[in-house]
C-alpha atoms as a PDB file:
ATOM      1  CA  UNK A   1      92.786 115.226 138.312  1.00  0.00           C
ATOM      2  CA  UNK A   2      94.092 111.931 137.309  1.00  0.00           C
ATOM      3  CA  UNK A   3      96.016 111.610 134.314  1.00  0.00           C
ATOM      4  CA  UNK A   4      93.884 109.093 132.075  1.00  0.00           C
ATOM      5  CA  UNK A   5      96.313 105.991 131.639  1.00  0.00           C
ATOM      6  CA  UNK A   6      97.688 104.884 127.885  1.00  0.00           C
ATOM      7  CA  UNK A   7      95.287 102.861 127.102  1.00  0.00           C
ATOM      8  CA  UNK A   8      92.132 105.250 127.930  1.00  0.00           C
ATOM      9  CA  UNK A   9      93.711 107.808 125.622  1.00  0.00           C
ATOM     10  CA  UNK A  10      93.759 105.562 122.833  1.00  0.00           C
ATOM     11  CA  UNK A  11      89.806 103.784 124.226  1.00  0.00           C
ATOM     12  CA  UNK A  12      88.885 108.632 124.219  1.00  0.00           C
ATOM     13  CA  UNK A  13      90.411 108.888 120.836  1.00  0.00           C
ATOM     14  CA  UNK A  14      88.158 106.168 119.669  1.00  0.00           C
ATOM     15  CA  UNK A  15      85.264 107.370 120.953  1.00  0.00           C
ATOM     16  CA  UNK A  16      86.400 111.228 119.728  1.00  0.00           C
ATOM     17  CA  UNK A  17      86.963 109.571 115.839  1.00  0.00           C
ATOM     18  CA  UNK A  18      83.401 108.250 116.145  1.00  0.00           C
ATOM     19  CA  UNK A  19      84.218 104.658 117.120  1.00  0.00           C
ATOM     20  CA  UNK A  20      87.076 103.696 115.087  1.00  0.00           C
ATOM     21  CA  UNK A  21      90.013 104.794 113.724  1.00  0.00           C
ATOM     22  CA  UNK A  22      93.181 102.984 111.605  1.00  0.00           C
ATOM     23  CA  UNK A  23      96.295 102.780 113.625  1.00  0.00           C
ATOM     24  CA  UNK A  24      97.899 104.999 111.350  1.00  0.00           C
ATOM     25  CA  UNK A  25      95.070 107.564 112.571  1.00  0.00           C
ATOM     26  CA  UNK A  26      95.826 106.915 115.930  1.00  0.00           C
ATOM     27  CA  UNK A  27      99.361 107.953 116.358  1.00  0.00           C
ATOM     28  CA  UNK A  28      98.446 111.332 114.100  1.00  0.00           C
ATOM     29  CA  UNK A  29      96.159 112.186 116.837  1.00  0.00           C
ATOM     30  CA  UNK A  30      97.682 110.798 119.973  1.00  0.00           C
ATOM     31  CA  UNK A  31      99.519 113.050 122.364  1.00  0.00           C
ATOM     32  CA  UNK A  32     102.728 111.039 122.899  1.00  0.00           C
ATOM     33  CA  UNK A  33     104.444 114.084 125.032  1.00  0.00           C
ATOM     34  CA  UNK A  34     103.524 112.211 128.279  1.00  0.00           C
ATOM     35  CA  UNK A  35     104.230 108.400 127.684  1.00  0.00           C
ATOM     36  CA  UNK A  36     107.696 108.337 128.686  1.00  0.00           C
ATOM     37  CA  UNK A  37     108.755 105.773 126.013  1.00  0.00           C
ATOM     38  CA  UNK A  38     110.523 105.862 123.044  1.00  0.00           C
ATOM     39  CA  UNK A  39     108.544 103.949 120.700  1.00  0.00           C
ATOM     40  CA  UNK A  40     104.659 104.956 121.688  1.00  0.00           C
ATOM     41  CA  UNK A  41     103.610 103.177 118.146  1.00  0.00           C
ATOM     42  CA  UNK A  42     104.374 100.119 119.301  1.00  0.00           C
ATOM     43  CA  UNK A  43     102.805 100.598 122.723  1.00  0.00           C
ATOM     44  CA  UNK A  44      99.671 101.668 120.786  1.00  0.00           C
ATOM     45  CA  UNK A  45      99.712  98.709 118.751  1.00  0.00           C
ATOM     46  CA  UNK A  46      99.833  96.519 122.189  1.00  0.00           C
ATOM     47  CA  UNK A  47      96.859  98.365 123.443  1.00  0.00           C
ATOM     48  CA  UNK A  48      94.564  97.689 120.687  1.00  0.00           C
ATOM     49  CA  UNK A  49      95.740  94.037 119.958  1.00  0.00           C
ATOM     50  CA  UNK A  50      95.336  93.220 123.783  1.00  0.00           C
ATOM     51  CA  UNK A  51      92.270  95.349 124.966  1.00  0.00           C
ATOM     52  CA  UNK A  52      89.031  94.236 125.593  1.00  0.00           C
ATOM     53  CA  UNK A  53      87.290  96.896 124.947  1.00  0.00           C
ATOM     54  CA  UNK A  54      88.425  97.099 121.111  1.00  0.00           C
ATOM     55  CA  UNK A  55      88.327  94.468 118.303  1.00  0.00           C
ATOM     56  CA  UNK A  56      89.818  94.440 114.955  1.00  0.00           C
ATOM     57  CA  UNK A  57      87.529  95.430 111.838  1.00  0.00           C
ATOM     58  CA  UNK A  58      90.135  94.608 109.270  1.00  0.00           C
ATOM     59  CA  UNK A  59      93.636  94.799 109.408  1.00  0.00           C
ATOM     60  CA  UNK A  60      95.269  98.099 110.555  1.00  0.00           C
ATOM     61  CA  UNK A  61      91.279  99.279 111.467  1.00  0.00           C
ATOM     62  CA  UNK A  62      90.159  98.973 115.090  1.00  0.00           C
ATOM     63  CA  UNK A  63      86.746  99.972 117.033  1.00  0.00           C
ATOM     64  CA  UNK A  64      85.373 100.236 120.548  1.00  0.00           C
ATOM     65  CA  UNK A  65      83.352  97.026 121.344  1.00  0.00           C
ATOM     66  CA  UNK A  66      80.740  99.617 122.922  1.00  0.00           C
ATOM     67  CA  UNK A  67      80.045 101.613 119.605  1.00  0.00           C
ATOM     68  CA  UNK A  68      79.751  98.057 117.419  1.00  0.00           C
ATOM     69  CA  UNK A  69      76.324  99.007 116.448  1.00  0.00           C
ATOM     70  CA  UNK A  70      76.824 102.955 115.413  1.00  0.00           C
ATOM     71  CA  UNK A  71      80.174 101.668 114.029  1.00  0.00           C
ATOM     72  CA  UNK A  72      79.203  99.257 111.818  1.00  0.00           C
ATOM     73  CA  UNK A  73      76.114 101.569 110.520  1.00  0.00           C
ATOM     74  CA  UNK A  74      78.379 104.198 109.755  1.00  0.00           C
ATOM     75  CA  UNK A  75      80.324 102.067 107.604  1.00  0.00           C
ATOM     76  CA  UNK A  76      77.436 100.307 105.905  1.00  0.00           C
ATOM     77  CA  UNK A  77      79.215  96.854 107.021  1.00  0.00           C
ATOM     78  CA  UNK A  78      76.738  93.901 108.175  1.00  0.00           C
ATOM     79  CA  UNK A  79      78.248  91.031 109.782  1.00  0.00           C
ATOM     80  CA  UNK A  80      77.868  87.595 108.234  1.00  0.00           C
ATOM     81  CA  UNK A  81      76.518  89.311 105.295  1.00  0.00           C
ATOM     82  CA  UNK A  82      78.581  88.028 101.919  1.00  0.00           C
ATOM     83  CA  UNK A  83      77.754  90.911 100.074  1.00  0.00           C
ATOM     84  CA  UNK A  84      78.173  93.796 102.720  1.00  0.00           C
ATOM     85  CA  UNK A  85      81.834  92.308 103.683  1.00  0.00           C
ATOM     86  CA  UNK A  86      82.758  92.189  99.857  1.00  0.00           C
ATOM     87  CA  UNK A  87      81.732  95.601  99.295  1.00  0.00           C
ATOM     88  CA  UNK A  88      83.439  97.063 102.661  1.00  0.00           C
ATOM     89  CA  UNK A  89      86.653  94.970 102.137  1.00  0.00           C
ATOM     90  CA  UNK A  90      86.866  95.925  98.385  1.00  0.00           C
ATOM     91  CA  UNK A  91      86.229  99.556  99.359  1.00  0.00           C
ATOM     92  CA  UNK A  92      88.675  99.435 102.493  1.00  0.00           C
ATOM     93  CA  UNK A  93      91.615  98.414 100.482  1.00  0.00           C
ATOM     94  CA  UNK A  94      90.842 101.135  97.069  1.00  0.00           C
ATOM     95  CA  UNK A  95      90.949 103.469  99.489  1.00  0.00           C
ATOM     96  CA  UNK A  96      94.315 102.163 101.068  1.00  0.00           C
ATOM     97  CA  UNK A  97      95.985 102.063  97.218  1.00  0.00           C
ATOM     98  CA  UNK A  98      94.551 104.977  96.658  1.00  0.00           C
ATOM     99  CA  UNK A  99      95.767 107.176  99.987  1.00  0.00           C
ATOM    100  CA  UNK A 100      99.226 105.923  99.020  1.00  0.00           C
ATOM    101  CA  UNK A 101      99.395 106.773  96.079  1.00  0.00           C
ATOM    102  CA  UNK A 102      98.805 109.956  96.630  1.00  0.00           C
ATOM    103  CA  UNK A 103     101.413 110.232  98.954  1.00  0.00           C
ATOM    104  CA  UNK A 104     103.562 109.426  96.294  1.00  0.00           C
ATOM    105  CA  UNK A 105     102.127 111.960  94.518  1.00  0.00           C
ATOM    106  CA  UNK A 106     100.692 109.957  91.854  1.00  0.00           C
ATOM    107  CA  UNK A 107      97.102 110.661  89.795  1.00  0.00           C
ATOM    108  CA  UNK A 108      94.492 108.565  91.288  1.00  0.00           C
ATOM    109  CA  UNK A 109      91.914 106.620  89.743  1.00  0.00           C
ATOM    110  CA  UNK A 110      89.346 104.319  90.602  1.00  0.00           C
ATOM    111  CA  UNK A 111      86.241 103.551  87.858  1.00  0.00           C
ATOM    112  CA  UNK A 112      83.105 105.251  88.147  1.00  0.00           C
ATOM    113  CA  UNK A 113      81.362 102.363  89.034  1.00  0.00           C
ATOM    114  CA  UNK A 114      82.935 101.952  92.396  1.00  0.00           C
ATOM    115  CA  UNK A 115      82.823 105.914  93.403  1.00  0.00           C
ATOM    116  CA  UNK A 116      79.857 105.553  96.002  1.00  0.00           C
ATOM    117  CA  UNK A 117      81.980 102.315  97.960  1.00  0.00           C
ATOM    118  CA  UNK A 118      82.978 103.595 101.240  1.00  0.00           C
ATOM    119  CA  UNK A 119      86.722 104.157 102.413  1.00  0.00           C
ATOM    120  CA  UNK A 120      86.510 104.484 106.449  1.00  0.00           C
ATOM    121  CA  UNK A 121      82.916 106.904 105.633  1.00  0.00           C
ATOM    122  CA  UNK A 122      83.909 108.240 102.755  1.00  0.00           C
ATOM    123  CA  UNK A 123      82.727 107.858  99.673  1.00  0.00           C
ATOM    124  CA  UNK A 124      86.256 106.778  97.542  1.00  0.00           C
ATOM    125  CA  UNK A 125      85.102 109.573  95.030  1.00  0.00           C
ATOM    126  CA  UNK A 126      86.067 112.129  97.159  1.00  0.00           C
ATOM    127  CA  UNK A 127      89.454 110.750  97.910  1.00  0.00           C
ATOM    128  CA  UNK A 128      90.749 109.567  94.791  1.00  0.00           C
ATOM    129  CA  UNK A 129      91.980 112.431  92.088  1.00  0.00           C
ATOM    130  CA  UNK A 130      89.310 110.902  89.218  1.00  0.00           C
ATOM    131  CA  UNK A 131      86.615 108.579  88.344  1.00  0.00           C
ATOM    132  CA  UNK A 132      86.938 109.913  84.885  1.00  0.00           C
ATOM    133  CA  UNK A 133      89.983 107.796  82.882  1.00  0.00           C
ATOM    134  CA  UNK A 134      93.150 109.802  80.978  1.00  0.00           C
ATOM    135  CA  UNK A 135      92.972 109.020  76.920  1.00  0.00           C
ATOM    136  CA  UNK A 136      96.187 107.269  77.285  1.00  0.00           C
ATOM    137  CA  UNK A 137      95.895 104.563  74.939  1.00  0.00           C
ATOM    138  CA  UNK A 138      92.948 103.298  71.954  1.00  0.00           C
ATOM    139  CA  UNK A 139      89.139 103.168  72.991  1.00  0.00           C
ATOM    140  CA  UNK A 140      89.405  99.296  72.489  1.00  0.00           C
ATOM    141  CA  UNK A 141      92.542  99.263  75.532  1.00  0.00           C
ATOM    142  CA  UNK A 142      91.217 102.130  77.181  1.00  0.00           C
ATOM    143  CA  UNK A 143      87.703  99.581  77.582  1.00  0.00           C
ATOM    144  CA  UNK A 144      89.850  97.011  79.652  1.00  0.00           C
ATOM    145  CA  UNK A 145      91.999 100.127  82.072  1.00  0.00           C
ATOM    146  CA  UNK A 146      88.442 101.542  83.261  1.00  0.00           C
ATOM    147  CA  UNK A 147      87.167  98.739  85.003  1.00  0.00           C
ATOM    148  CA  UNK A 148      90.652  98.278  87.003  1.00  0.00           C
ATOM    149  CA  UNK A 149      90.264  98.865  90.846  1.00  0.00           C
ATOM    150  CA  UNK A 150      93.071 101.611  91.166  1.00  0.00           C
ATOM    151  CA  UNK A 151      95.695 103.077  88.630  1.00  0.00           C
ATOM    152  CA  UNK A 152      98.208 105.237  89.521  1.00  0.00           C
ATOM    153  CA  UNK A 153      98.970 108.089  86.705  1.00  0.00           C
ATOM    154  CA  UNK A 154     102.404 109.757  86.588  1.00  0.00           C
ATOM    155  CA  UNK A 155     103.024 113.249  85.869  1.00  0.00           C
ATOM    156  CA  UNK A 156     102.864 113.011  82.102  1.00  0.00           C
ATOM    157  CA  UNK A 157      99.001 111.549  82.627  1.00  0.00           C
ATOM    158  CA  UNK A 158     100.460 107.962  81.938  1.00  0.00           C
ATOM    159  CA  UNK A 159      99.636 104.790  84.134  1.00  0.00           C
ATOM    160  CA  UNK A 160     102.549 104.026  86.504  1.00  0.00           C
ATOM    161  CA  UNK A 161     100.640 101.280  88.365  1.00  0.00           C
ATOM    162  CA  UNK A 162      97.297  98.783  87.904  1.00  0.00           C
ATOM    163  CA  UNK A 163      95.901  97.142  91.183  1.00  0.00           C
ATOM    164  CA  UNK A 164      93.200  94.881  91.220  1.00  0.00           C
ATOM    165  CA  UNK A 165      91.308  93.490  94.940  1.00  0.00           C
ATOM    166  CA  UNK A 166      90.574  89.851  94.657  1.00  0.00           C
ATOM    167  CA  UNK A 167      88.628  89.338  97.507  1.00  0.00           C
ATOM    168  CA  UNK A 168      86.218  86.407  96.010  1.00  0.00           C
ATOM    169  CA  UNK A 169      85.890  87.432  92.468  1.00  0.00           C
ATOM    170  CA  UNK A 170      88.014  85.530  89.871  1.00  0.00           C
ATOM    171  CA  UNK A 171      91.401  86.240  89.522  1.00  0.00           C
ATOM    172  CA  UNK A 172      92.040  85.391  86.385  1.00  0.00           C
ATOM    173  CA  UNK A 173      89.590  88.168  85.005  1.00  0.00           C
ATOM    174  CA  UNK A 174      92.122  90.344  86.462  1.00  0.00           C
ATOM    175  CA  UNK A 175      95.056  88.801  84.558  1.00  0.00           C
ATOM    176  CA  UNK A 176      92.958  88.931  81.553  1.00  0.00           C
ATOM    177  CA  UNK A 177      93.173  92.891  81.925  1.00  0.00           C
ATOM    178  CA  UNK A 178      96.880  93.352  82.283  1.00  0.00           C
ATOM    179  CA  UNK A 179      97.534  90.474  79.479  1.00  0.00           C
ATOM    180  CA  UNK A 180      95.746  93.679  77.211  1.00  0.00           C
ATOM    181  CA  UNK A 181      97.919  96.150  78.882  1.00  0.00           C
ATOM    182  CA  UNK A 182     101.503  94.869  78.510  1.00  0.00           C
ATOM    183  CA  UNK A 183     102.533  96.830  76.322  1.00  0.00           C
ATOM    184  CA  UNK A 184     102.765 100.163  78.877  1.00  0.00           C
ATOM    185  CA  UNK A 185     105.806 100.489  80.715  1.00  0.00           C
ATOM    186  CA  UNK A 186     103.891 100.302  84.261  1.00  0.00           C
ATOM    187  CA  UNK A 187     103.508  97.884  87.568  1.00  0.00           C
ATOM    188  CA  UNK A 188     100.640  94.922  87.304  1.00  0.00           C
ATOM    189  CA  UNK A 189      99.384  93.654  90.746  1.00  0.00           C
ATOM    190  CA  UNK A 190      96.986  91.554  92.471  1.00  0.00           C
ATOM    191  CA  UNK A 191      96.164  92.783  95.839  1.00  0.00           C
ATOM    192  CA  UNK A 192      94.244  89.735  97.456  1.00  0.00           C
ATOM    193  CA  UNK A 193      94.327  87.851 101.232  1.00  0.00           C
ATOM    194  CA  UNK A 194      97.574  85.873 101.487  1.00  0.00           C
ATOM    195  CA  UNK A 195      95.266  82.747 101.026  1.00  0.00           C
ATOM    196  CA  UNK A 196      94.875  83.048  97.736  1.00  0.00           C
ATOM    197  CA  UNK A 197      98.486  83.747  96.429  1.00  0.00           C
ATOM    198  CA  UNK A 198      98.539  79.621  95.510  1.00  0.00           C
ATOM    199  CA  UNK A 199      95.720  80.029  93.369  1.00  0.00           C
ATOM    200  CA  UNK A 200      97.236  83.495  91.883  1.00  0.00           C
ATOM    201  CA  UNK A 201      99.949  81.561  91.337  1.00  0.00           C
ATOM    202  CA  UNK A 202      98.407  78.595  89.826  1.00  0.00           C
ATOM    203  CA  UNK A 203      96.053  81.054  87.523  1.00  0.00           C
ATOM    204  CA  UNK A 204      99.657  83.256  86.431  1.00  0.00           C
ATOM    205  CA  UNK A 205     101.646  80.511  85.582  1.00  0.00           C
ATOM    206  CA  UNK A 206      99.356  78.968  82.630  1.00  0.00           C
ATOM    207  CA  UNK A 207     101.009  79.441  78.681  1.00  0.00           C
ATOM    208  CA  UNK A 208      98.633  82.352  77.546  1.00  0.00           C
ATOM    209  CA  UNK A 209      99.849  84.500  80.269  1.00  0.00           C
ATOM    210  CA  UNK A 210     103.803  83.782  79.681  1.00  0.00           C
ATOM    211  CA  UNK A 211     104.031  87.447  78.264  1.00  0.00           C
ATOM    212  CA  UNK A 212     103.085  88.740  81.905  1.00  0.00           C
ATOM    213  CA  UNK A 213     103.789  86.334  84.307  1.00  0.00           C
ATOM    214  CA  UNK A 214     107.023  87.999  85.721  1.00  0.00           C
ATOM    215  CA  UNK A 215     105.532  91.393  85.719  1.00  0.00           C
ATOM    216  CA  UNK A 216     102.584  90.985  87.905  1.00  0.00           C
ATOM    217  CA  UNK A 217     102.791  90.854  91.293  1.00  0.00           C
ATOM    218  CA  UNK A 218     100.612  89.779  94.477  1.00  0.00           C
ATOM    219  CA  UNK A 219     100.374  91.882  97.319  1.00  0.00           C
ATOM    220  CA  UNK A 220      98.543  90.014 100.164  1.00  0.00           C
ATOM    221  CA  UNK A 221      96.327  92.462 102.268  1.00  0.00           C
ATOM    222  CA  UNK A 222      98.995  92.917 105.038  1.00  0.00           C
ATOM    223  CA  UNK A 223     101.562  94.190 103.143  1.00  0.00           C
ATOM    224  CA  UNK A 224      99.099  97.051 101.981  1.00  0.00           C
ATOM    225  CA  UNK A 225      97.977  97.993 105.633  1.00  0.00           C
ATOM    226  CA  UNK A 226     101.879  97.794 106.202  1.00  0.00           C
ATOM    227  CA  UNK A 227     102.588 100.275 103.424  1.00  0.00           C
ATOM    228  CA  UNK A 228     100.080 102.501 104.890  1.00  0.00           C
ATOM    229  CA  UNK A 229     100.814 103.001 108.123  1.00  0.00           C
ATOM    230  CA  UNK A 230     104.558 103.619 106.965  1.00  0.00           C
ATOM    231  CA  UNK A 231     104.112 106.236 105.210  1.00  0.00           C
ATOM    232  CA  UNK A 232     105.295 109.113 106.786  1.00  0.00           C
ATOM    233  CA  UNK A 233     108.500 107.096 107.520  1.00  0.00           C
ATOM    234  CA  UNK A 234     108.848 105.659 103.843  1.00  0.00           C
ATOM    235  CA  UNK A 235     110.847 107.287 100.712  1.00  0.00           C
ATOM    236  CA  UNK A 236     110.239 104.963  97.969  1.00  0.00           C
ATOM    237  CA  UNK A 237     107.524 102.398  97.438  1.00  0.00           C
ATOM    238  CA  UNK A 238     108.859  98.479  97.745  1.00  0.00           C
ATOM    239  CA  UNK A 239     106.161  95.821  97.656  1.00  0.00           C
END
């Protein structure tokens, strides 16, 4: 029998993840022992970028073109519906934040609000470490750090990092939060596409947010599917 070529391993591993599958999943899954080539990532990354028989869902996420339907169902996404994309995109990158944190062995947590969003099928609840907020700080603070997308808690049950997805909502909501929470020793970024870093910038650099303005950072979406798919390769974090 035929050996199936490069590019129908990746189209069978696909179809064997249900449709779809982030790059990072692909090269866990892949059998590399055959393709004679030193650097099979990158010839994976050519093969779903060039087929026709994928398309990109998001960045780093790829389907079959022949499972579009079942796909898309599975991951509650409508196309050219406002509201579905929001809620998939917002969903897709929690669960990013959220998978690396872990890896750096932080304490996840997204609010309870958003535990029933999916992260590639899964609810984010049963990914992330909590939905239920350390007492870190007073009730009055603690009010403002629940309704942030992702935190990051270090060992001692302390935030380490605050990410917020701007997809369409306002951004300057989300520098509203972290102008209440400068006074913890922890990270402040805005995780958003890399079309709206003028207006992050614009929205940062106004007088009543001079106590925070060097301390929060953006992050467009790239740079998170980046992180991600580098992580087994990665020793510290560097946006």
């Amino acid at each position: 029998m035929k050996p199936l070529s490069q590019k129908d391993q990746v189209i069978q591993a696909l179809r064997d993840e249900g449709g779809y599958a982030t790059f990072k999943r692909l090269n866990e899954i892949l059998d590399f022992s055959t393709w004679k080539t030193k650097t099979p990532e990158a010839s994976v990354r050519r093969i779903v970028q060039e087929s026709e028989q994928i398309y990109r869902i998001r960045p780093g996420l790829w389907a079959l073109k022949e499972l579009r339907d079942e796909v898309f169902n599975k991951l509650e996404l409508k196309e050219g519906d406002s509201k579905s994309e929001e809620k998939f995109t917002h969903g897709y990158y929690q669960g990013l934040l959220v998978e690396i944190g872990k890896f750096y062995k932080r304490k996840t947590y997204i609010p309870a609000q958003d535990k029933s969003r999916l992260f590639l099928g899964q609810q984010l609840e049963t990914i992330t470490d909590t939905t239920e907020i350390p007492i870190f700080t007073y009730d009055y603070i603690l009010r403002k750090a629940k309704t942030v997308d992702v935190i990051w808690f270090n060992e001692r049950n302390l935030p380490s990092d605050f990410y917020e997805v701007e997809h369409t909502t306002n951004i300057k909501n989300s520098l509203t939060k972290y102008f209440e929470l400068q006074d913890f020793f922890a990270n402040f970024y805005i995780v958003a596409d890399k079309k709206r870093k003028e207006e992050f910038e614009d929205k940062l650099h106004v007088s009543m947010f001079n106590p925070i303005e060097k301390r929060v950072k953006f992050i467009d979406y790239d740079r998170v599917v980046g992180m991600y798919e580098s992580l087994k390769i990665v020793d510290t974090i560097k946006w």
